[in-house]
PDB file of N, CA and C in Angstrom:
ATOM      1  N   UNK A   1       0.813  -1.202   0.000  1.00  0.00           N
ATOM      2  CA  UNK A   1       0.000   0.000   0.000  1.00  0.00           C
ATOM      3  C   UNK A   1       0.852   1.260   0.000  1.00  0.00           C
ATOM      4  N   UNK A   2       2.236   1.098  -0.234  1.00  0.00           N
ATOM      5  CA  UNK A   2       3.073   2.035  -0.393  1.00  0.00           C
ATOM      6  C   UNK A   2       2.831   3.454  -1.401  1.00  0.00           C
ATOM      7  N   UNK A   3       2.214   2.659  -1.986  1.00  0.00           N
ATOM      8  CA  UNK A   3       1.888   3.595  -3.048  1.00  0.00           C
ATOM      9  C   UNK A   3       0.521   4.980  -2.823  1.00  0.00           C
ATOM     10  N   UNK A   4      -0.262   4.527  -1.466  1.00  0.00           N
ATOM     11  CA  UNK A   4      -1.279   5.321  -1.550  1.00  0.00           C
ATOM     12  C   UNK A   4      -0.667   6.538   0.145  1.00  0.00           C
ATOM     13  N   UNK A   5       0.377   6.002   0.065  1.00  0.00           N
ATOM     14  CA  UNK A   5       1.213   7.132   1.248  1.00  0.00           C
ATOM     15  C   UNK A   5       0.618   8.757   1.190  1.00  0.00           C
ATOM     16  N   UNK A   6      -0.203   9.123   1.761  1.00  0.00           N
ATOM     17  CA  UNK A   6      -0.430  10.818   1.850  1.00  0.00           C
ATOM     18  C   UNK A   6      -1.587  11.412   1.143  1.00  0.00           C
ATOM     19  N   UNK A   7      -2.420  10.067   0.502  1.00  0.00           N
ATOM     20  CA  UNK A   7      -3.309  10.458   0.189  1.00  0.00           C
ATOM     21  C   UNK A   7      -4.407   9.855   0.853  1.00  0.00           C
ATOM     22  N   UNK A   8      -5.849  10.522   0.813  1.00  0.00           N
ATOM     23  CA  UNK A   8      -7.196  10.274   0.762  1.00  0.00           C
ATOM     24  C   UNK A   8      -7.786   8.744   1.215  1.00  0.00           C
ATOM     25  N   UNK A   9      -6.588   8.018   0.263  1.00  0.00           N
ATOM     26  CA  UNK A   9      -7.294   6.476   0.222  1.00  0.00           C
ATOM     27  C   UNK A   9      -6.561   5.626   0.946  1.00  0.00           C
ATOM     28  N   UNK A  10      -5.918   6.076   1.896  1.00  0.00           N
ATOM     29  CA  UNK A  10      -4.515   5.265   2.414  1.00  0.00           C
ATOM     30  C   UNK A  10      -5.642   4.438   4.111  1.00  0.00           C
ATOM     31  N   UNK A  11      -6.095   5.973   4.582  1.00  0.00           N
ATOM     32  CA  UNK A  11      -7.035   5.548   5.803  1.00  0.00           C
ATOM     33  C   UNK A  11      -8.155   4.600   5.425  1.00  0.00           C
ATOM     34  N   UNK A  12      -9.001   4.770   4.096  1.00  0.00           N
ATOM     35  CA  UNK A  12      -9.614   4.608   3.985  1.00  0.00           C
ATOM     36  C   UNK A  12      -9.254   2.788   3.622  1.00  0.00           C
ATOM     37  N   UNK A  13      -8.745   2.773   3.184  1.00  0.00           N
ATOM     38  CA  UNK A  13      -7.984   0.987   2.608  1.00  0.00           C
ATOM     39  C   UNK A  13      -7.343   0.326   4.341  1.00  0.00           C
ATOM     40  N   UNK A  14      -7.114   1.077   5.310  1.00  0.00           N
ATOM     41  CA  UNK A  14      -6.897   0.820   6.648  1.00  0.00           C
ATOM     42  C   UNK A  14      -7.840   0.488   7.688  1.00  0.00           C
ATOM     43  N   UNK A  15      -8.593   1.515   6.718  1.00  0.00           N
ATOM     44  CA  UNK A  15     -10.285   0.889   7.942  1.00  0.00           C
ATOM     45  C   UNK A  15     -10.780  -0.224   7.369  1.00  0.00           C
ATOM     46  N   UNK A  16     -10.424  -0.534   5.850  1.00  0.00           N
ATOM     47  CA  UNK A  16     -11.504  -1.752   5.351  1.00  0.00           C
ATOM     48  C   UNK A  16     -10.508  -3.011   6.189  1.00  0.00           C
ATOM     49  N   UNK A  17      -9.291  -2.995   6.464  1.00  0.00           N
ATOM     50  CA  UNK A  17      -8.656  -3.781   7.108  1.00  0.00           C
ATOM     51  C   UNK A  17      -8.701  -4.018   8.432  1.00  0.00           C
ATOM     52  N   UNK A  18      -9.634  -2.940   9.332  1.00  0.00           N
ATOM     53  CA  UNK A  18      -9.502  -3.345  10.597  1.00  0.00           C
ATOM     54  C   UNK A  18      -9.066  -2.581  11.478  1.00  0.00           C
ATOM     55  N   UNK A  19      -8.673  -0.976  10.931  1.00  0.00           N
ATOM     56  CA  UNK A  19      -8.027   0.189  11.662  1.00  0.00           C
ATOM     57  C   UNK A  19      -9.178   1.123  12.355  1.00  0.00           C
ATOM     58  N   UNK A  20      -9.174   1.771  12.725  1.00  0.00           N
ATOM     59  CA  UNK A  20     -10.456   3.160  13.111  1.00  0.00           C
ATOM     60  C   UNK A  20      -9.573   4.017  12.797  1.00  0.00           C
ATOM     61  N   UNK A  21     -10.200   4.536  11.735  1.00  0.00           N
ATOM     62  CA  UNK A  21      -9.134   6.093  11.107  1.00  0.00           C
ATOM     63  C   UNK A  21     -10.508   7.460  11.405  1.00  0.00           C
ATOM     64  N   UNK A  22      -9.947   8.180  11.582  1.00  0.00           N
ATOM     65  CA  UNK A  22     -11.061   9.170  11.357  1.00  0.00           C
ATOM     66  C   UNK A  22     -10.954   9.995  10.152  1.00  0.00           C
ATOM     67  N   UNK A  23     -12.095  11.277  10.534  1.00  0.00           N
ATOM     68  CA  UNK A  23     -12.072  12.125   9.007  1.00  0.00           C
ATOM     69  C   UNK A  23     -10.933  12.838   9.171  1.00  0.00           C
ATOM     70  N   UNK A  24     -10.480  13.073   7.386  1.00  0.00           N
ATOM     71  CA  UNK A  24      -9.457  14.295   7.193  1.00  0.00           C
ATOM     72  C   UNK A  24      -7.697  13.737   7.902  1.00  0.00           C
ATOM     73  N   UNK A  25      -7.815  12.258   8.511  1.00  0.00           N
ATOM     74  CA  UNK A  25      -6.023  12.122   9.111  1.00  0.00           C
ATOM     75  C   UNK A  25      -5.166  11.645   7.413  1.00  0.00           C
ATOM     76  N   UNK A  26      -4.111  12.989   7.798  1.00  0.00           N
ATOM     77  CA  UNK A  26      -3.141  12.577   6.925  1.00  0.00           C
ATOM     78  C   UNK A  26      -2.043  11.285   7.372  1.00  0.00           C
ATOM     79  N   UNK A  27      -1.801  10.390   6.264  1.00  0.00           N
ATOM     80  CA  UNK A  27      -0.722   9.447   7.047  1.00  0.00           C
ATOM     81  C   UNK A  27       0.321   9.163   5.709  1.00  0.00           C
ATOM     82  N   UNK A  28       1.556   9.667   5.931  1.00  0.00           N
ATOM     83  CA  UNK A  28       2.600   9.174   4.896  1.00  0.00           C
ATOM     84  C   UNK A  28       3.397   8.434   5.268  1.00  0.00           C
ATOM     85  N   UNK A  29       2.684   7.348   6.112  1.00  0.00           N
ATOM     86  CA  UNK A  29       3.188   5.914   6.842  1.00  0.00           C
ATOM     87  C   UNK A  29       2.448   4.543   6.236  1.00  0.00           C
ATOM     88  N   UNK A  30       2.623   3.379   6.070  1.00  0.00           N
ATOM     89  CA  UNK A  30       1.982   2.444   5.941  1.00  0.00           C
ATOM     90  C   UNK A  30       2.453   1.076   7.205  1.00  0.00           C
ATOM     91  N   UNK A  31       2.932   1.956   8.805  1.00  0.00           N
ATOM     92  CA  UNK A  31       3.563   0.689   8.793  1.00  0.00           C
ATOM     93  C   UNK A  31       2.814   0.863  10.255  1.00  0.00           C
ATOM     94  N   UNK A  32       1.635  -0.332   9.691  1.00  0.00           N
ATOM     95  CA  UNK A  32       0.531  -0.715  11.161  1.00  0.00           C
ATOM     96  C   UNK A  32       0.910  -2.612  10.555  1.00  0.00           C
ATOM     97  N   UNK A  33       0.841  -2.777  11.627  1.00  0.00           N
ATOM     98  CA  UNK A  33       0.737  -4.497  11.738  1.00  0.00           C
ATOM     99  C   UNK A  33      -0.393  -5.376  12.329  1.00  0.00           C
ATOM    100  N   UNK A  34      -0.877  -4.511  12.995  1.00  0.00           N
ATOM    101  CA  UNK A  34      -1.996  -5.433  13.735  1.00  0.00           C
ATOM    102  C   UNK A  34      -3.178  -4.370  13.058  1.00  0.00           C
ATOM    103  N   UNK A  35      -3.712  -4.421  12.510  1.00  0.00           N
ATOM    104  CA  UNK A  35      -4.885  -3.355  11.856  1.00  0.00           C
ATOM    105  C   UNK A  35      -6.090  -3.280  13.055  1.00  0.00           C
ATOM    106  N   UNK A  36      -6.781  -4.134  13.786  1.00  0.00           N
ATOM    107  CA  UNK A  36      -7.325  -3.931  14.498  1.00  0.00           C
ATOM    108  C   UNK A  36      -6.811  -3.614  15.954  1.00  0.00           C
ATOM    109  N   UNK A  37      -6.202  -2.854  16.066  1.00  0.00           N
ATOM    110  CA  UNK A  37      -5.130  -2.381  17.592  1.00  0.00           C
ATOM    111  C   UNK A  37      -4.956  -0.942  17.380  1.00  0.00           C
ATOM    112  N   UNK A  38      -5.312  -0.314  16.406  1.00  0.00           N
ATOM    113  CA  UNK A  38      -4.727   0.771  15.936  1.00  0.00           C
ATOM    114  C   UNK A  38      -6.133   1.980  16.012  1.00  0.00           C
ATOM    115  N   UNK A  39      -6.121   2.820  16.500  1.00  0.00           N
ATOM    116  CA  UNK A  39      -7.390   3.588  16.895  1.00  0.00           C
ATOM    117  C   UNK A  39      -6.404   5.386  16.565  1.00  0.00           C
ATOM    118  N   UNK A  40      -6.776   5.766  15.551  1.00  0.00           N
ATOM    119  CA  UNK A  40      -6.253   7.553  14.963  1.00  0.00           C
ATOM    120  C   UNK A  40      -7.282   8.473  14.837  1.00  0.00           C
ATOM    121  N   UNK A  41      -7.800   9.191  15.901  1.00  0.00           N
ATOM    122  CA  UNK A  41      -8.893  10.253  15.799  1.00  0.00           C
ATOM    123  C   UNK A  41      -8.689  11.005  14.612  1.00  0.00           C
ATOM    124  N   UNK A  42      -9.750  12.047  14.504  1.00  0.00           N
ATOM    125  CA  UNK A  42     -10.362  12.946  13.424  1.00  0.00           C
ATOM    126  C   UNK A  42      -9.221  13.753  13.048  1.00  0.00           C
ATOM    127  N   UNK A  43      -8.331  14.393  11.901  1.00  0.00           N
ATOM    128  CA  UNK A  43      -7.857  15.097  11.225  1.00  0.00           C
ATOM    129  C   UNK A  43      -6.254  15.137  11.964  1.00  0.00           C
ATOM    130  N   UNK A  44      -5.882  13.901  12.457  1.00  0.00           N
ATOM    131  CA  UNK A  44      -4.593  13.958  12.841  1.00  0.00           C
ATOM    132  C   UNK A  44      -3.325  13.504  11.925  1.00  0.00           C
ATOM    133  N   UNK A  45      -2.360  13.941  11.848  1.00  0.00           N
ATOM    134  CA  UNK A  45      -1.054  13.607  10.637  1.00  0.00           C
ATOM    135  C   UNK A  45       0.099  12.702  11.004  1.00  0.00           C
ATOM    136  N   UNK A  46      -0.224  11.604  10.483  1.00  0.00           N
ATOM    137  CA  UNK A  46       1.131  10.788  11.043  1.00  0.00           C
ATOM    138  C   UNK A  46       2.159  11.166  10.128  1.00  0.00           C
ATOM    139  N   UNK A  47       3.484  11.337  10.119  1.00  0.00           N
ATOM    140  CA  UNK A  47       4.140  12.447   8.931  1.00  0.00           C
ATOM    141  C   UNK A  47       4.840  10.998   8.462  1.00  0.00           C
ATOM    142  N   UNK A  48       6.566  11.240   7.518  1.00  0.00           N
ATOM    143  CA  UNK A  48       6.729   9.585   6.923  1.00  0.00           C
ATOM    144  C   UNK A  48       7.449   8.804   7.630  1.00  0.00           C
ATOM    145  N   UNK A  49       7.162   7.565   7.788  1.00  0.00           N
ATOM    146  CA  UNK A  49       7.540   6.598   8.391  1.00  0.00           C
ATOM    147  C   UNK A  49       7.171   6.566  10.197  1.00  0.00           C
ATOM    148  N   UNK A  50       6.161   7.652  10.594  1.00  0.00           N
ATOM    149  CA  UNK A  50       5.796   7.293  12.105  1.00  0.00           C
ATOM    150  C   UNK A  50       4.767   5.870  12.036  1.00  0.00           C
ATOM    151  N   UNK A  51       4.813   6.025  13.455  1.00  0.00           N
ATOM    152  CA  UNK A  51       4.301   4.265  13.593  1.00  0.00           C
ATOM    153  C   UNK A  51       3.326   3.886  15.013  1.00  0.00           C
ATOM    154  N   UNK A  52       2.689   4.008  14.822  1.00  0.00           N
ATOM    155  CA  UNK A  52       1.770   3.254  16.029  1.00  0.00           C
ATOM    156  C   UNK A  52       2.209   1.387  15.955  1.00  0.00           C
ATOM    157  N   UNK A  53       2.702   1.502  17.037  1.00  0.00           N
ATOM    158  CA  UNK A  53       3.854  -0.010  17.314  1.00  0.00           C
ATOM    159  C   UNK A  53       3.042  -0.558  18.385  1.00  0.00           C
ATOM    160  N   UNK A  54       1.834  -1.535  17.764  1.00  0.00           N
ATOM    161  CA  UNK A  54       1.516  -2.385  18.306  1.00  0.00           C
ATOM    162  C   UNK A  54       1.442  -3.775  18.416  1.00  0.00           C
ATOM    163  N   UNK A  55       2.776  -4.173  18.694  1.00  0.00           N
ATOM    164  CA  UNK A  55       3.484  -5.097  19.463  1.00  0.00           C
ATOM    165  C   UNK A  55       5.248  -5.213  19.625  1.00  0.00           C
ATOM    166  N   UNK A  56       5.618  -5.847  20.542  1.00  0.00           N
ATOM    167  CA  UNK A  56       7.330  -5.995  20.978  1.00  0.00           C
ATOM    168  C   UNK A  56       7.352  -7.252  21.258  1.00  0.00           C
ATOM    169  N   UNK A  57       8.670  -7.626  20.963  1.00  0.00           N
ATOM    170  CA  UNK A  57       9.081  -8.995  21.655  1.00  0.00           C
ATOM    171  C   UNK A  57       9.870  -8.557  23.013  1.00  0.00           C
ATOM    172  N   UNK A  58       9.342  -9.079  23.992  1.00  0.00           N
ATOM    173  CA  UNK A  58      10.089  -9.267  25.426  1.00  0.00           C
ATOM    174  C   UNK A  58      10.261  -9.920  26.189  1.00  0.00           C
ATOM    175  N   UNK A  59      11.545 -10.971  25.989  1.00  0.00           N
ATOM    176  CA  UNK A  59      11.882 -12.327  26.638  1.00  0.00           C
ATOM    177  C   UNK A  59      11.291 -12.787  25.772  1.00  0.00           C
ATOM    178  N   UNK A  60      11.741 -12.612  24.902  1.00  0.00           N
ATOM    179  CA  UNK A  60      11.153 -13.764  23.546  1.00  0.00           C
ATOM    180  C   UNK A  60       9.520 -14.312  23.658  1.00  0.00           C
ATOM    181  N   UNK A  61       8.914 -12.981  23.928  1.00  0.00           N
ATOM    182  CA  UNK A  61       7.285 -13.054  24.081  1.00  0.00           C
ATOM    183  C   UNK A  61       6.731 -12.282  23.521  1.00  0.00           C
ATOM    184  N   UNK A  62       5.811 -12.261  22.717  1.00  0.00           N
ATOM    185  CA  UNK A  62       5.539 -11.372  21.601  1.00  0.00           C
ATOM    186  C   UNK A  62       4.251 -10.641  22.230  1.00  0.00           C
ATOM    187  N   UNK A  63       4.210  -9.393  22.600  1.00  0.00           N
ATOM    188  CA  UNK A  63       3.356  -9.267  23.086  1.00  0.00           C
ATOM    189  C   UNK A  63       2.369  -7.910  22.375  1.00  0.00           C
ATOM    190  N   UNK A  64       1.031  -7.993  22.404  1.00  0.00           N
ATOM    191  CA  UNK A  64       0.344  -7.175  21.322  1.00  0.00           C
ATOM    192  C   UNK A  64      -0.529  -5.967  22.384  1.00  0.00           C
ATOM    193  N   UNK A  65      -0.956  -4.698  22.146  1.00  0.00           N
ATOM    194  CA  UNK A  65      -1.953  -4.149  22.755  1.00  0.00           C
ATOM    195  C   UNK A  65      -2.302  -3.251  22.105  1.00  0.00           C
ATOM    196  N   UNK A  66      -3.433  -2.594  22.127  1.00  0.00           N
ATOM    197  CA  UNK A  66      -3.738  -1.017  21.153  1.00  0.00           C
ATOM    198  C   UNK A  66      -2.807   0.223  21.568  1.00  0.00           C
ATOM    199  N   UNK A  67      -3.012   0.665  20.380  1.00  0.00           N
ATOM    200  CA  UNK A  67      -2.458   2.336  20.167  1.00  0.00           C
ATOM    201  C   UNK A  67      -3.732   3.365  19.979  1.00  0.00           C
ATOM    202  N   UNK A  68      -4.137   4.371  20.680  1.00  0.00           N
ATOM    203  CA  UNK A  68      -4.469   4.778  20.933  1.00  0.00           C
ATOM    204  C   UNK A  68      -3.424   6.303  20.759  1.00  0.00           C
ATOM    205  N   UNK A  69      -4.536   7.174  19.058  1.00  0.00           N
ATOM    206  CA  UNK A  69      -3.950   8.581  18.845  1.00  0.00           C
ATOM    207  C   UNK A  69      -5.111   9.240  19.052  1.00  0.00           C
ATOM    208  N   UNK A  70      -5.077  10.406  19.639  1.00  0.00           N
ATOM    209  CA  UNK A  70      -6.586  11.598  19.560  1.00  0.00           C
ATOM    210  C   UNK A  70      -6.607  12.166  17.986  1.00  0.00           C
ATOM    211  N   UNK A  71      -7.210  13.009  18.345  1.00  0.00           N
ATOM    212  CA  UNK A  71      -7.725  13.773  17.277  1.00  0.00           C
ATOM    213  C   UNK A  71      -6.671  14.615  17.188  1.00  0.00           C
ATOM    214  N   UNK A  72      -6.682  15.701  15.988  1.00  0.00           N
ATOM    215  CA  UNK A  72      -5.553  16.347  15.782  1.00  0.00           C
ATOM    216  C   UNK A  72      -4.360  16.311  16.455  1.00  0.00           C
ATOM    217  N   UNK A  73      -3.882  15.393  16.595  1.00  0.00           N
ATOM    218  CA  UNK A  73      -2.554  14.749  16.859  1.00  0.00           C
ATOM    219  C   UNK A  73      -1.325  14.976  15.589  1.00  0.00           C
ATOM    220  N   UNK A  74      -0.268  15.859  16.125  1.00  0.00           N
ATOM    221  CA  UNK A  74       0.497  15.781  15.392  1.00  0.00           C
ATOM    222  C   UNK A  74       2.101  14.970  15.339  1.00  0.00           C
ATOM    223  N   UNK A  75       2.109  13.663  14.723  1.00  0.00           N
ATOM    224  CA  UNK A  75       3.855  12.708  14.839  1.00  0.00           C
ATOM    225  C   UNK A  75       4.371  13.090  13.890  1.00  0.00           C
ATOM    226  N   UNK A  76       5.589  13.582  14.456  1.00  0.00           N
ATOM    227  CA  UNK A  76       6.805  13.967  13.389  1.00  0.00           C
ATOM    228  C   UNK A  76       7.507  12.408  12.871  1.00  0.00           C
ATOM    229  N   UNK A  77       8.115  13.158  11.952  1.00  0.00           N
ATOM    230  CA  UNK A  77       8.764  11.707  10.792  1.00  0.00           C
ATOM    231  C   UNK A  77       9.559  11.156  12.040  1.00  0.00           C
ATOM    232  N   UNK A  78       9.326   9.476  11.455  1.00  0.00           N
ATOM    233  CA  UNK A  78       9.935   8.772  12.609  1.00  0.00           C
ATOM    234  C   UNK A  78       9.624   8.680  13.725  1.00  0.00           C
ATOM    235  N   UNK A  79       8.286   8.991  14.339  1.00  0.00           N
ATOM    236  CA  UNK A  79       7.978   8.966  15.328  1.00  0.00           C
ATOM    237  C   UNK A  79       7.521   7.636  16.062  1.00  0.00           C
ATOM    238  N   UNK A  80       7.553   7.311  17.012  1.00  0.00           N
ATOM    239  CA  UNK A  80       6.813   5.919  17.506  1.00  0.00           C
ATOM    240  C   UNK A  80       5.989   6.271  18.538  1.00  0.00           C
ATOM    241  N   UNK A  81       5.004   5.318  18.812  1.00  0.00           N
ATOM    242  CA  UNK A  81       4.024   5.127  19.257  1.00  0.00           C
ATOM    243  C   UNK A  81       3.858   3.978  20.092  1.00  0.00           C
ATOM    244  N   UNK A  82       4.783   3.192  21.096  1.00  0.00           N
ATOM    245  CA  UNK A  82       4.357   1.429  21.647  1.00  0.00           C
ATOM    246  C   UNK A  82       3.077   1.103  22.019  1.00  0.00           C
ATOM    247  N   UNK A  83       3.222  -0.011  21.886  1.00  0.00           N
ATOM    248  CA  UNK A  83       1.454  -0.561  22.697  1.00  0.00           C
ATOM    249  C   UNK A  83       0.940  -0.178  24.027  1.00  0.00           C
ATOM    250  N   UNK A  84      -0.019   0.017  24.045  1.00  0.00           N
ATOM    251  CA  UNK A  84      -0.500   0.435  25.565  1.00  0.00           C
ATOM    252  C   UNK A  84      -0.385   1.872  25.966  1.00  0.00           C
ATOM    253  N   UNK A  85       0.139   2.756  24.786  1.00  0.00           N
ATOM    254  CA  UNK A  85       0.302   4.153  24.787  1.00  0.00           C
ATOM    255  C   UNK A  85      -1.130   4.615  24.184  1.00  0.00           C
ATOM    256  N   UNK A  86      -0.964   6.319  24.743  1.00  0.00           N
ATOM    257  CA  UNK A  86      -2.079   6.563  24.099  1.00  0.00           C
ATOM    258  C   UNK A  86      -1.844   8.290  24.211  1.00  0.00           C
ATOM    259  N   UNK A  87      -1.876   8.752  22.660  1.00  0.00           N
ATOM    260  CA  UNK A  87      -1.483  10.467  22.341  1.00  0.00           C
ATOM    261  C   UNK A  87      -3.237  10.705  22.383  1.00  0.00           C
ATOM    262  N   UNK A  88      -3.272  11.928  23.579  1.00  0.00           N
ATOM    263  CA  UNK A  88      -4.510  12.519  23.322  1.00  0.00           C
ATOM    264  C   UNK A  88      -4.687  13.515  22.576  1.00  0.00           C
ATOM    265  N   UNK A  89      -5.587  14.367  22.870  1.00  0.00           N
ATOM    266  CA  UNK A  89      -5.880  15.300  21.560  1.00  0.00           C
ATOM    267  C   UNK A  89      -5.014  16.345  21.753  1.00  0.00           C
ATOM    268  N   UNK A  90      -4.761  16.704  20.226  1.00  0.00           N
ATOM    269  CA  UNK A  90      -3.853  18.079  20.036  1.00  0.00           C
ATOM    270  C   UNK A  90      -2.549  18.296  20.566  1.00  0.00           C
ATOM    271  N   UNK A  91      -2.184  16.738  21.022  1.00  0.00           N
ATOM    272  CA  UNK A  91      -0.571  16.915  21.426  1.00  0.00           C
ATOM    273  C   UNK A  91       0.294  16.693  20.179  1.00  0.00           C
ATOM    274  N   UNK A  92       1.076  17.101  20.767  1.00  0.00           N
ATOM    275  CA  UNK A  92       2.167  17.290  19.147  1.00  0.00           C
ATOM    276  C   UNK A  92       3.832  15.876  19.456  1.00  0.00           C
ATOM    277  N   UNK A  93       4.241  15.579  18.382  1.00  0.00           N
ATOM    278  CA  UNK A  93       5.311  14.607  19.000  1.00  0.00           C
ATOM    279  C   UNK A  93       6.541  15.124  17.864  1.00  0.00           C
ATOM    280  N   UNK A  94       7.035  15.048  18.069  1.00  0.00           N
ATOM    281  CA  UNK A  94       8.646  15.458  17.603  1.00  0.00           C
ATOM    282  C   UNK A  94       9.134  14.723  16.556  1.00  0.00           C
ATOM    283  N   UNK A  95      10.230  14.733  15.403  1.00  0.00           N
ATOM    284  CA  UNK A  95      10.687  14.015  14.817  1.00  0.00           C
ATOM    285  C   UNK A  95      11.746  12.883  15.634  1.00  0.00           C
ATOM    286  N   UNK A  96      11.516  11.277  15.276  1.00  0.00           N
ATOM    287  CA  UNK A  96      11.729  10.552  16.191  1.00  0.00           C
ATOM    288  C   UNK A  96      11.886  10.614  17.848  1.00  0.00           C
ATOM    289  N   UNK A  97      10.303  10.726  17.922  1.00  0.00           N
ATOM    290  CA  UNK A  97      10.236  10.295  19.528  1.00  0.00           C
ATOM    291  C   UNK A  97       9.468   9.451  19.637  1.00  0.00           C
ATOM    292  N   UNK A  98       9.898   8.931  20.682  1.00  0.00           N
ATOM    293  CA  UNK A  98       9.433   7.417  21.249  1.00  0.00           C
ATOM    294  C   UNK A  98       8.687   7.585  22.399  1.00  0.00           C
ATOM    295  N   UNK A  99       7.326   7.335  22.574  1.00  0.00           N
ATOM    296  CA  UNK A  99       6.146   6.959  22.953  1.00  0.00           C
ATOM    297  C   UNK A  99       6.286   5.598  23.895  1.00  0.00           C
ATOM    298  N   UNK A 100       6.914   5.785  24.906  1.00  0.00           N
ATOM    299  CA  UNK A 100       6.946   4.222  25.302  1.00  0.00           C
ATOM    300  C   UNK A 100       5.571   3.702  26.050  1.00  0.00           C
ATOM    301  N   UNK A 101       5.553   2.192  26.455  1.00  0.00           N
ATOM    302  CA  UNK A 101       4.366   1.609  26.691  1.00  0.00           C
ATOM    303  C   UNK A 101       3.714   2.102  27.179  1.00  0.00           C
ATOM    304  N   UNK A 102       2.465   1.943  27.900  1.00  0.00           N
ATOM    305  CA  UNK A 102       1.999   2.362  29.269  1.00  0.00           C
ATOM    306  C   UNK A 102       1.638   3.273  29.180  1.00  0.00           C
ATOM    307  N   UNK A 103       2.512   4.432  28.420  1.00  0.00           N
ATOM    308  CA  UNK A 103       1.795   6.361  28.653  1.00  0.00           C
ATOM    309  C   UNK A 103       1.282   6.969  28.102  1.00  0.00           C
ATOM    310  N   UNK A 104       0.969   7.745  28.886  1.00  0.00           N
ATOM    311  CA  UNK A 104      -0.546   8.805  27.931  1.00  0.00           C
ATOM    312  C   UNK A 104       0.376  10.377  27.562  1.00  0.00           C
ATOM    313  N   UNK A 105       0.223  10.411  26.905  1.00  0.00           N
ATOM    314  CA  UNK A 105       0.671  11.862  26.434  1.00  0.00           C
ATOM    315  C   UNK A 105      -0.392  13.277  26.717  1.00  0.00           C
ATOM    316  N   UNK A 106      -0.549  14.041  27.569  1.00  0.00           N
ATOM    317  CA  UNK A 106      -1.888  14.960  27.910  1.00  0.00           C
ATOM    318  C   UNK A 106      -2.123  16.040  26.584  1.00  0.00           C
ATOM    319  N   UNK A 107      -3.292  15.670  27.157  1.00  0.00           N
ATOM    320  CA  UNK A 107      -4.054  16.375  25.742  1.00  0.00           C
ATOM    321  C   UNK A 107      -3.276  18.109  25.598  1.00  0.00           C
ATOM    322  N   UNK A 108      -2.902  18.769  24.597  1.00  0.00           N
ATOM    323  CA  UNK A 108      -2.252  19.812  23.975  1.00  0.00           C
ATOM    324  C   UNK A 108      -1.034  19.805  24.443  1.00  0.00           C
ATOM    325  N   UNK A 109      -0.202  19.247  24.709  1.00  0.00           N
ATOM    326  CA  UNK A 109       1.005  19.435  25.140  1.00  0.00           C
ATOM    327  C   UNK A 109       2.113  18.695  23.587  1.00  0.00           C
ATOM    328  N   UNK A 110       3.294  19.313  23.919  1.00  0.00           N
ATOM    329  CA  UNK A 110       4.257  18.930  23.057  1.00  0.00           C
ATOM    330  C   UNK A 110       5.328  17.728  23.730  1.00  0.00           C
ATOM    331  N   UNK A 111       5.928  16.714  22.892  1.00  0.00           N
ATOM    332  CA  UNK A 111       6.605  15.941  23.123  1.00  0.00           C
ATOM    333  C   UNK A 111       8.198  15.644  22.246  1.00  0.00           C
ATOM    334  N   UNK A 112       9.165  15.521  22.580  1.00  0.00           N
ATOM    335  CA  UNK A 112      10.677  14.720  21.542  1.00  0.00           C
ATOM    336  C   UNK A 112      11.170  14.140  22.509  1.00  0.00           C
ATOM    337  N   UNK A 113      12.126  13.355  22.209  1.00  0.00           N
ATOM    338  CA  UNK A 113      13.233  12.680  22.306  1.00  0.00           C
ATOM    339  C   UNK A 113      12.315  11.427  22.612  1.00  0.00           C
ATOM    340  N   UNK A 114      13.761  10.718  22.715  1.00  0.00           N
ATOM    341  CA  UNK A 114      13.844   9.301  23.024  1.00  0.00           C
ATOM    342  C   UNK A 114      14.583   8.536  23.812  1.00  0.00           C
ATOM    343  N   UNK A 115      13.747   8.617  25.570  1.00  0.00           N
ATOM    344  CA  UNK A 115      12.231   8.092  25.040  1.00  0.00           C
ATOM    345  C   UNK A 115      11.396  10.091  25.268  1.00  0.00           C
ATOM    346  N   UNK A 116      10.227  10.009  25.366  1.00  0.00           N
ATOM    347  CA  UNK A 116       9.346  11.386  25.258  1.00  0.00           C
ATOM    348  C   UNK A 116       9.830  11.986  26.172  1.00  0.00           C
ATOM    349  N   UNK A 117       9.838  13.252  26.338  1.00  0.00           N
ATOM    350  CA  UNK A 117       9.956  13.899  27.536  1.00  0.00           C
ATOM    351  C   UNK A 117       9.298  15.252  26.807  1.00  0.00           C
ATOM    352  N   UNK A 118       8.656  16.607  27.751  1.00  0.00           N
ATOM    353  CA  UNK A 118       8.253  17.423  27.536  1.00  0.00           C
ATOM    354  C   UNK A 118       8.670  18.568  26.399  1.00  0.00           C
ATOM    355  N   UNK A 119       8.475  19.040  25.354  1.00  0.00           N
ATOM    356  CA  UNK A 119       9.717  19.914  24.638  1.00  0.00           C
ATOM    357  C   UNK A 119       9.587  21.184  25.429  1.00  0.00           C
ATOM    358  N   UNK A 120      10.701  21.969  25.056  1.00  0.00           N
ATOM    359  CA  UNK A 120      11.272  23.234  26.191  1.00  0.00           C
ATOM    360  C   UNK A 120      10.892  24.063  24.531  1.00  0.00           C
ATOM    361  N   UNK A 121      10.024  24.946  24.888  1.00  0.00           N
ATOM    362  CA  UNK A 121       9.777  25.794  24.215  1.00  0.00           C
ATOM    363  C   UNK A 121      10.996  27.293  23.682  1.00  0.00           C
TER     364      UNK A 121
END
């Protein structure tokens, strides 16, 4: 599906697979693996190559959970997302930052590095 990167039909070919995309999200990513784990509110931009990463191997255990993005959510290129995370609305994430398990990102706030920490304005 490489080919439909940044356009119109990319969410739309994601939901027939099993994703919840909402209206208007740009995504110039194709890299979901579990299609039903993956939840991207209304008019948010995954930029190229970010990733809602739902699943890790740990101790050689493969383990799966949802991703969870709000609505106007903005991931910079390279960004990640692990399982059991969850970006609420209108927070912003940095070029490659890492989202680790477990956390919630609060709604309008900004995020970089790796792993997330607050950005210093």
């Amino acid at each position: 599906m490489n080919y439909l990167r940044g356009t119109p039909w990319l969410p739309l070919a994601l939901n027939l697979l099993g994703c919840h995309i909402g209206r208007g999200v740009y995504m110039n990513t194709t890299d979901i693996t579990e299609f039903d784990c993956v939840t991207i509110g209304d008019y948010s931009e995954l930029n190229a190559q970010a990733c809602p990463q739902t699943h890790l191997f740990e101790d050689r255990v493969m383990k799966i959970d949802h991703v969870h993005i709000g609505s106007r959510v903005y991931m910079g290129p390279r960004s990640f997302v692990l399982y059991s995370a969850a970006v609420n609305d209108n927070a912003k994430l940095g070029a490659l930052t890492l989202v680790m398990k477990g956390e919630s990102i609060p709604a309008g706030t900004s995020w970089r590095g790796c792993p997330a920490a607050p950005a210093k304005n």
